[in-house]
PDB file of N, CA and C in Angstrom:
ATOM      1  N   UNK A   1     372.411 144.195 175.576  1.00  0.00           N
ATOM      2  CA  UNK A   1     371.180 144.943 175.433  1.00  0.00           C
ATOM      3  C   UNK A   1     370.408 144.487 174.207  1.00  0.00           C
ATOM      4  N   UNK A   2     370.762 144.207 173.106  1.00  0.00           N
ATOM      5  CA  UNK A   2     370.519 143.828 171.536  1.00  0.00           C
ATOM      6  C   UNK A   2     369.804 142.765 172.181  1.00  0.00           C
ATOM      7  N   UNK A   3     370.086 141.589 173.474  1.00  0.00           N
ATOM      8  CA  UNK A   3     369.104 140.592 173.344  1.00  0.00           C
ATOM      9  C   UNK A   3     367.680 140.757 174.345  1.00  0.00           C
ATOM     10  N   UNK A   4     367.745 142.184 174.867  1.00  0.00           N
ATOM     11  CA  UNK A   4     366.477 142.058 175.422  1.00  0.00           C
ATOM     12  C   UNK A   4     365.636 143.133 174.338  1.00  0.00           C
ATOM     13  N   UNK A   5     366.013 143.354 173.281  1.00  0.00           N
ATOM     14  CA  UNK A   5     364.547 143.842 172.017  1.00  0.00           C
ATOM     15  C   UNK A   5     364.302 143.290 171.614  1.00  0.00           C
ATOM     16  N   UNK A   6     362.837 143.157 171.327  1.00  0.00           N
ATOM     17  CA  UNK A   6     361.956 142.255 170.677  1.00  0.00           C
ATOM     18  C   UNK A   6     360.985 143.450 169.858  1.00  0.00           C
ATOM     19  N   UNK A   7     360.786 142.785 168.715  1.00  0.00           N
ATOM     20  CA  UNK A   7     360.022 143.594 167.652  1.00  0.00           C
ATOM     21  C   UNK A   7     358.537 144.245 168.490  1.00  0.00           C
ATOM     22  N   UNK A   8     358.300 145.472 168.390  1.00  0.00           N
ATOM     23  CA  UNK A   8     357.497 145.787 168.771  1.00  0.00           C
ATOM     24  C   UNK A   8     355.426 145.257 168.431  1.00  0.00           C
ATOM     25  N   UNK A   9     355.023 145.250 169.014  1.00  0.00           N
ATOM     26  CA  UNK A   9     353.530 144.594 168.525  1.00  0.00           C
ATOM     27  C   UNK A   9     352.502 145.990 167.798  1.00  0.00           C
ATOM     28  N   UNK A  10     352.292 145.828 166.595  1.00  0.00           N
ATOM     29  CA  UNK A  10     351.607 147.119 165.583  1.00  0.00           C
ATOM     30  C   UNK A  10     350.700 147.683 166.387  1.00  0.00           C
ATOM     31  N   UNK A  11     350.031 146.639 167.466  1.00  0.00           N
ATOM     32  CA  UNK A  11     348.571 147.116 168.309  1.00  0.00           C
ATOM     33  C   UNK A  11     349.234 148.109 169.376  1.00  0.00           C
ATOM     34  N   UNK A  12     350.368 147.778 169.898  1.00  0.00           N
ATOM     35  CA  UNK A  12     351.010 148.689 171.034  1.00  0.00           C
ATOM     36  C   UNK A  12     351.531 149.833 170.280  1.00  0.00           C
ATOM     37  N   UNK A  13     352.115 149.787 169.292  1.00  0.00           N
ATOM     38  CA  UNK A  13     352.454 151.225 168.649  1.00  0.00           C
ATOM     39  C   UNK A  13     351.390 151.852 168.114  1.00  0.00           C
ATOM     40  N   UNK A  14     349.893 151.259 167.645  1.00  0.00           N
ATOM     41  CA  UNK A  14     348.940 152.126 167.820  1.00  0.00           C
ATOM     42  C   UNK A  14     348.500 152.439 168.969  1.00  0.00           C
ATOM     43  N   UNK A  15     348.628 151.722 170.145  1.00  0.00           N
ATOM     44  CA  UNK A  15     347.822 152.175 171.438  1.00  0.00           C
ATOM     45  C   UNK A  15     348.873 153.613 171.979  1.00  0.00           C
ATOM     46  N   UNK A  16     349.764 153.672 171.677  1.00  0.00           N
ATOM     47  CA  UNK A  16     351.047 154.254 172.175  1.00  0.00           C
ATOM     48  C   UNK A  16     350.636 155.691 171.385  1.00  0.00           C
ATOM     49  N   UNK A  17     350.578 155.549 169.978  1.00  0.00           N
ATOM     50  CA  UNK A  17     350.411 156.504 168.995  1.00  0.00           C
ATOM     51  C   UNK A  17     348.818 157.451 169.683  1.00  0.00           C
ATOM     52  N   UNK A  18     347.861 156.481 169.748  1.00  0.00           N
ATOM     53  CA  UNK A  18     346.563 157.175 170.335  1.00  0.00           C
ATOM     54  C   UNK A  18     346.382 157.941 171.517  1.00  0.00           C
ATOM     55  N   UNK A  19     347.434 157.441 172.235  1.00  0.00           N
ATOM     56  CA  UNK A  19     347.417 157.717 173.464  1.00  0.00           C
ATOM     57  C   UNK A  19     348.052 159.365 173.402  1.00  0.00           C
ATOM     58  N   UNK A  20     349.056 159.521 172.621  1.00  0.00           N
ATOM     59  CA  UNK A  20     349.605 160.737 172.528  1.00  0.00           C
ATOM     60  C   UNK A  20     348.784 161.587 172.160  1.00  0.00           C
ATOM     61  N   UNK A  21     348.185 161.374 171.236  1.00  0.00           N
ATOM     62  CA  UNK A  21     347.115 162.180 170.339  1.00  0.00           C
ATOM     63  C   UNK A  21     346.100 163.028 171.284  1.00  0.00           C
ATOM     64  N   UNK A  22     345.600 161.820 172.539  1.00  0.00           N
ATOM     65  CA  UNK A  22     344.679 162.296 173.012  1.00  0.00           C
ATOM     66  C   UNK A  22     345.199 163.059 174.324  1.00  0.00           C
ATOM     67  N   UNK A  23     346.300 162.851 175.077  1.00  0.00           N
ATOM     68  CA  UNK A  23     346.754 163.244 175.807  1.00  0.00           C
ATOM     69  C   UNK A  23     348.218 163.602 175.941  1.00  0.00           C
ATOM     70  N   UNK A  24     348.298 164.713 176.157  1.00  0.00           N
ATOM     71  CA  UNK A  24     349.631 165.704 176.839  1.00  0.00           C
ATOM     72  C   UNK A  24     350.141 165.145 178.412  1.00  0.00           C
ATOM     73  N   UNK A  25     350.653 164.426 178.726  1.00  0.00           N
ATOM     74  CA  UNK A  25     351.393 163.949 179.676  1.00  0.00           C
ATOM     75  C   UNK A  25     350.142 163.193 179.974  1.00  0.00           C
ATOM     76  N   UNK A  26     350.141 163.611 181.362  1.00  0.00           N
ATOM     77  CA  UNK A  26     348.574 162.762 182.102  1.00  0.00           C
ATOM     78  C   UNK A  26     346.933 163.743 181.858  1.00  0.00           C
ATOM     79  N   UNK A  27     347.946 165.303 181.176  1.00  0.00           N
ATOM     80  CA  UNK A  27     346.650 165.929 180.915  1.00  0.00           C
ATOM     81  C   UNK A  27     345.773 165.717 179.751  1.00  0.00           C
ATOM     82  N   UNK A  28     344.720 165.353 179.849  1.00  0.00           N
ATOM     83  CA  UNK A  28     343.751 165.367 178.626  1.00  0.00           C
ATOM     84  C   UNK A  28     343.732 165.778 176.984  1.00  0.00           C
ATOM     85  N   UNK A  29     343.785 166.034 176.168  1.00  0.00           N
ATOM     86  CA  UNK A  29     343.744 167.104 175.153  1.00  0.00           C
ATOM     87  C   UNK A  29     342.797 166.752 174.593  1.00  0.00           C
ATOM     88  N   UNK A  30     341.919 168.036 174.505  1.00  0.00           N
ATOM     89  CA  UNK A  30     340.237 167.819 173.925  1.00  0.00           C
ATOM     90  C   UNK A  30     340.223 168.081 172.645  1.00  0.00           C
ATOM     91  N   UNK A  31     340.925 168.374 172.111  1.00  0.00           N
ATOM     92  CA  UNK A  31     341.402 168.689 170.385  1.00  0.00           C
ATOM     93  C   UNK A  31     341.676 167.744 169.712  1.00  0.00           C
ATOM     94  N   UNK A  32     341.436 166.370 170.332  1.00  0.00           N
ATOM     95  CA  UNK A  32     341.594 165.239 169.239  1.00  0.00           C
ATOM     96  C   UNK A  32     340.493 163.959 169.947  1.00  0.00           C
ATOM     97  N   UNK A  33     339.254 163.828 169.254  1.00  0.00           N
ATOM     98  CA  UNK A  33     338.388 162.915 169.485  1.00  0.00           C
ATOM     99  C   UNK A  33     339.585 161.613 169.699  1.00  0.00           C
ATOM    100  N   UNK A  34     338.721 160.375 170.571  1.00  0.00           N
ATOM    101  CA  UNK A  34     339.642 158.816 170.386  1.00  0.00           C
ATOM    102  C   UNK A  34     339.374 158.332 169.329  1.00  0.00           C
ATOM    103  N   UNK A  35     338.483 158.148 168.865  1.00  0.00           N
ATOM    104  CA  UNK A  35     337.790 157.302 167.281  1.00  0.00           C
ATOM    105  C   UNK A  35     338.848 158.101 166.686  1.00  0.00           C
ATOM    106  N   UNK A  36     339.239 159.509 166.146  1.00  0.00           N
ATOM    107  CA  UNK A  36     340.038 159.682 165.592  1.00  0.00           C
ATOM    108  C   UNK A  36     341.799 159.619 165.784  1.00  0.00           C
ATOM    109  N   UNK A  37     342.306 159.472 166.665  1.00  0.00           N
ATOM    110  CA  UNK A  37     343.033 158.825 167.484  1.00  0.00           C
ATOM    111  C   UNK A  37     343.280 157.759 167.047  1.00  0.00           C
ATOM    112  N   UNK A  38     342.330 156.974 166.989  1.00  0.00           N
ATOM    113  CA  UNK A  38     343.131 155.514 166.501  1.00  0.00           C
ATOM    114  C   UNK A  38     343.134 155.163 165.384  1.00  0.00           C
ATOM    115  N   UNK A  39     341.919 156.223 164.691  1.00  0.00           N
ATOM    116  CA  UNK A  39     342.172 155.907 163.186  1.00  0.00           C
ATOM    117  C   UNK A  39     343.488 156.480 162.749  1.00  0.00           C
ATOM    118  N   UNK A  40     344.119 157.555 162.882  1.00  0.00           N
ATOM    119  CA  UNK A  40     345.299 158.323 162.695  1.00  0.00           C
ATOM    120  C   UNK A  40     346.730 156.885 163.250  1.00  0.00           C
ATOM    121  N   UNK A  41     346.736 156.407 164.711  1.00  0.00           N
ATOM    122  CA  UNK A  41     347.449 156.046 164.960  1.00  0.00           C
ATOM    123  C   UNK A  41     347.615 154.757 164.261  1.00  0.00           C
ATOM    124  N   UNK A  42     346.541 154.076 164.200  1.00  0.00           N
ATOM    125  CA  UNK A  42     346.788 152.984 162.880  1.00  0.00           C
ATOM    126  C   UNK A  42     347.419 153.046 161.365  1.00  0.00           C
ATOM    127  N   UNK A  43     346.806 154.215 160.933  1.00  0.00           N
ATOM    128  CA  UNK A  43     347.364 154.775 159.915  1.00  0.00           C
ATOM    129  C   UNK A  43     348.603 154.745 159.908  1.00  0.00           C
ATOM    130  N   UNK A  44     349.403 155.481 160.933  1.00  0.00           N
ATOM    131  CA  UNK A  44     350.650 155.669 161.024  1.00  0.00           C
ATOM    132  C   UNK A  44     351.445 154.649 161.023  1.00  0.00           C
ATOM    133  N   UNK A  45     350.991 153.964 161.882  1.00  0.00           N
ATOM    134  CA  UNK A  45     351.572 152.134 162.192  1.00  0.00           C
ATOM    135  C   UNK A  45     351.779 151.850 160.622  1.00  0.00           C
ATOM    136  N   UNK A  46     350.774 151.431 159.964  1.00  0.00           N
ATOM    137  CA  UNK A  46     350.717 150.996 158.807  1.00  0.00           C
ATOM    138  C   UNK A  46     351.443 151.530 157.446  1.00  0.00           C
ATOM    139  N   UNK A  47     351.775 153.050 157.798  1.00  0.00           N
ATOM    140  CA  UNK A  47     352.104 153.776 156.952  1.00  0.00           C
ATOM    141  C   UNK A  47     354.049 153.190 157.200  1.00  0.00           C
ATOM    142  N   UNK A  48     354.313 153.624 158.417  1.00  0.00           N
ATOM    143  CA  UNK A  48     355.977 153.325 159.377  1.00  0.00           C
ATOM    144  C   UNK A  48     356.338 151.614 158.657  1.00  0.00           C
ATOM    145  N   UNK A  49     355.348 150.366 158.670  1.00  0.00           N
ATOM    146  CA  UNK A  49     355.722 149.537 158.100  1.00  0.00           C
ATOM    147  C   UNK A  49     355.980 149.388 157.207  1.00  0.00           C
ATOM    148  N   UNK A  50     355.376 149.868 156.035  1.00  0.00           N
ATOM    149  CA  UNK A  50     355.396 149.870 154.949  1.00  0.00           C
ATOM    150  C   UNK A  50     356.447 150.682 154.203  1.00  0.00           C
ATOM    151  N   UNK A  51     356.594 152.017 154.778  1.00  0.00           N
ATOM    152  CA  UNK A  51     357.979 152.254 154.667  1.00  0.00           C
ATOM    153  C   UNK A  51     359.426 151.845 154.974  1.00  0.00           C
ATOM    154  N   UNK A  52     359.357 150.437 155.787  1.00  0.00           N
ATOM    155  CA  UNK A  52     360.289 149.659 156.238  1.00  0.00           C
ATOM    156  C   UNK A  52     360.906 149.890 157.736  1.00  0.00           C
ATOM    157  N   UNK A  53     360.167 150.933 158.555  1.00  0.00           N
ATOM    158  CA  UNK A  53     360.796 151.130 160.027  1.00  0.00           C
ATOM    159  C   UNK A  53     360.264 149.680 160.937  1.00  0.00           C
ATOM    160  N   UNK A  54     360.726 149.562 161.367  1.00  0.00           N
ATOM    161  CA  UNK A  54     361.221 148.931 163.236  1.00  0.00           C
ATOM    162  C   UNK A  54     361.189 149.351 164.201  1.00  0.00           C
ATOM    163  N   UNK A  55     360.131 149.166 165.064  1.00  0.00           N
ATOM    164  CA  UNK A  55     360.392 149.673 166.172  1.00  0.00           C
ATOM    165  C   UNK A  55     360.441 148.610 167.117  1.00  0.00           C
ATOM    166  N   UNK A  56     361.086 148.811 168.388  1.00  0.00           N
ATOM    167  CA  UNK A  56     361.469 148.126 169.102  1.00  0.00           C
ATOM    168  C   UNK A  56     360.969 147.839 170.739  1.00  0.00           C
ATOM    169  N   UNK A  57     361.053 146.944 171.611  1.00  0.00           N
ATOM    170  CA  UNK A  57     360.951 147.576 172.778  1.00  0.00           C
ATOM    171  C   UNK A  57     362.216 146.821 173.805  1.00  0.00           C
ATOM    172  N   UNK A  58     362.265 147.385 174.763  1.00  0.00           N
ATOM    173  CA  UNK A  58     363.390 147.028 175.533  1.00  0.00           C
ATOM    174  C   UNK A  58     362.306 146.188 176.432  1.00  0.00           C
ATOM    175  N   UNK A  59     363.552 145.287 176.820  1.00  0.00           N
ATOM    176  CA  UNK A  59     362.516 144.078 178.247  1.00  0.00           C
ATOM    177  C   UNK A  59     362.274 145.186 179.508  1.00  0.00           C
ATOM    178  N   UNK A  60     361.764 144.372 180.173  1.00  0.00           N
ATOM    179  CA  UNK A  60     361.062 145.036 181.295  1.00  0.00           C
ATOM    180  C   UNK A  60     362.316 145.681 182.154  1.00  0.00           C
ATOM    181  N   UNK A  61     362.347 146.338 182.685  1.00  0.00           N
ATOM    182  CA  UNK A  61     363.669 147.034 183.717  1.00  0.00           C
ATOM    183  C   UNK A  61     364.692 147.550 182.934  1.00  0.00           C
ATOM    184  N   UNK A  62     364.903 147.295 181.549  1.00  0.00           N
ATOM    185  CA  UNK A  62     365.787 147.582 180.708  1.00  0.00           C
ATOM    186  C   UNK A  62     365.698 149.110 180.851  1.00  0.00           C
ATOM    187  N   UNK A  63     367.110 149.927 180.967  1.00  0.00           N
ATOM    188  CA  UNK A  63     367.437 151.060 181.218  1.00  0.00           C
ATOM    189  C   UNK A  63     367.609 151.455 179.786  1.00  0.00           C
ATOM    190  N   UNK A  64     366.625 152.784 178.890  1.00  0.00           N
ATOM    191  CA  UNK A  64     367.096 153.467 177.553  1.00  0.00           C
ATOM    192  C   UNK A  64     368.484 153.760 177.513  1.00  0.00           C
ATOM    193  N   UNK A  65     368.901 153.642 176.552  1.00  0.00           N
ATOM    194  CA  UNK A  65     370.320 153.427 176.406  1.00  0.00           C
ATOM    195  C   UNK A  65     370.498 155.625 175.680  1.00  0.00           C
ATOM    196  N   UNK A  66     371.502 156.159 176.237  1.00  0.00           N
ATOM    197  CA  UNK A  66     371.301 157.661 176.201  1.00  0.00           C
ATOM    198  C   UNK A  66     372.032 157.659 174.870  1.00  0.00           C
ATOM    199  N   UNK A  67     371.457 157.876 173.543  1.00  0.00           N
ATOM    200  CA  UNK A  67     372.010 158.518 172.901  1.00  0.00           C
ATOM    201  C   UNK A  67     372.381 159.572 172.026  1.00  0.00           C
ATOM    202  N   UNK A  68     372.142 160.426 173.268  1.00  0.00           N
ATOM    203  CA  UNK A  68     372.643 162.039 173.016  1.00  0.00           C
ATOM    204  C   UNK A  68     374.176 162.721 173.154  1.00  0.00           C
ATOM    205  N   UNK A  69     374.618 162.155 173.455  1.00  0.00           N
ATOM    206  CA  UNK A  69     376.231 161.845 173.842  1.00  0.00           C
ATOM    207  C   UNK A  69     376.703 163.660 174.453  1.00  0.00           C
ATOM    208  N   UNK A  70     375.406 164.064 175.078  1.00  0.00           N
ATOM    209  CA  UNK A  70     376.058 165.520 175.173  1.00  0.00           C
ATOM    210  C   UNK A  70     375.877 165.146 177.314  1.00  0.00           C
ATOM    211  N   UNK A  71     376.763 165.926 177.650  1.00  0.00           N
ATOM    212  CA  UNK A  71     377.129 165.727 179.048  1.00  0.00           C
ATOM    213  C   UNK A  71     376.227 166.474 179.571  1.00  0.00           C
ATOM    214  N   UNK A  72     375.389 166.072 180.961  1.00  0.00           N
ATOM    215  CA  UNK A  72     374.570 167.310 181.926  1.00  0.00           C
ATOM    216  C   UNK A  72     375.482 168.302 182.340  1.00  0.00           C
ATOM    217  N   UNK A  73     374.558 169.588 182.464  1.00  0.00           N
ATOM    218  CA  UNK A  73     374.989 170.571 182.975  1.00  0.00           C
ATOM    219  C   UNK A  73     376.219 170.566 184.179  1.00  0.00           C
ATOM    220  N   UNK A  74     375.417 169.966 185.202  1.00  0.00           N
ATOM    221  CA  UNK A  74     375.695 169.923 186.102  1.00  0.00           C
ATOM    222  C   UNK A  74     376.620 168.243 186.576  1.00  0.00           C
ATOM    223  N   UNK A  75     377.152 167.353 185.648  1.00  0.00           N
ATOM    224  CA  UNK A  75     377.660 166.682 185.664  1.00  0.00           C
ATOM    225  C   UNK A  75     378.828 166.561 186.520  1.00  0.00           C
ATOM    226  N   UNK A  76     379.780 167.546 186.590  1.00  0.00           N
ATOM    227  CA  UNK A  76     381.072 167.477 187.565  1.00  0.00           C
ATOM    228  C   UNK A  76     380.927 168.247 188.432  1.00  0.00           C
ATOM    229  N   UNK A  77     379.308 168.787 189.106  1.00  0.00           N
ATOM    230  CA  UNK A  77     379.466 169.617 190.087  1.00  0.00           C
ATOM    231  C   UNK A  77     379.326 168.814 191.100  1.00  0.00           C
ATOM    232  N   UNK A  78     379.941 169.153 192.673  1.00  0.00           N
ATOM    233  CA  UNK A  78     379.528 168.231 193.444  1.00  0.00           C
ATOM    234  C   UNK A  78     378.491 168.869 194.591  1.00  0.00           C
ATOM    235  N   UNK A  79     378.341 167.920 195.422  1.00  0.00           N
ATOM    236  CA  UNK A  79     376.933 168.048 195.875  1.00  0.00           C
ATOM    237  C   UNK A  79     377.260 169.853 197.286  1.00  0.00           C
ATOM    238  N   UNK A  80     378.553 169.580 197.448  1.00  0.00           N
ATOM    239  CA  UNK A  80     378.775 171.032 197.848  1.00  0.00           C
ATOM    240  C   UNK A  80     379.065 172.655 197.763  1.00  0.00           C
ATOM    241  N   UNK A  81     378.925 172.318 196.427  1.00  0.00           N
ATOM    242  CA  UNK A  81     378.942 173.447 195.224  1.00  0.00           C
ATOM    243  C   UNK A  81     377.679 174.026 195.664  1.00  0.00           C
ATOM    244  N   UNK A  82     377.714 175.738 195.653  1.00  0.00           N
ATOM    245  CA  UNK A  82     376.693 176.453 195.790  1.00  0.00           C
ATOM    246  C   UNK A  82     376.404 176.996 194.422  1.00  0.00           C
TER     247      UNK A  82
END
């Protein structure tokens, strides 16, 4: 897995960052202009480097690797369990 990350690109972690800002899933959020959006998400970019973070991205099809190490609910139930 270590060889399909590649350093992330500052423009995609601002586009990524803006994108949140302005929108709640696929819904809209009108509480944050885009001009401000990207000024914020640049910021951040710039701010995350400089403090020394990394971010990463996985190659294409690459499955997130889970690390929450806590088991689903419903993990050992089987499909005939009511």
């Amino acid at each position: 897995m270590a060889d399909e990350l590649k350093l992330a690109d500052p423009t995609e972690i601002a586009d990524a960052l803006s994108h949140a800002l302005r929108y709640n899933g696929r819904r809209r959020v009108h509480d944050a202009d885009e001009l401000m959006a990207r000024i914020v998400a640049e910021r951040l970019v710039e701010h995350l480097r400089r403090c020394g973070f990394r971010l990463v991205r996985c190659g294409a099809g690459a499955a997130l690797p889970d690390t929450s190490r806590h088991r689903h609910p419903n993990a050992d139930r089987q499909p005939d369990d009511a």
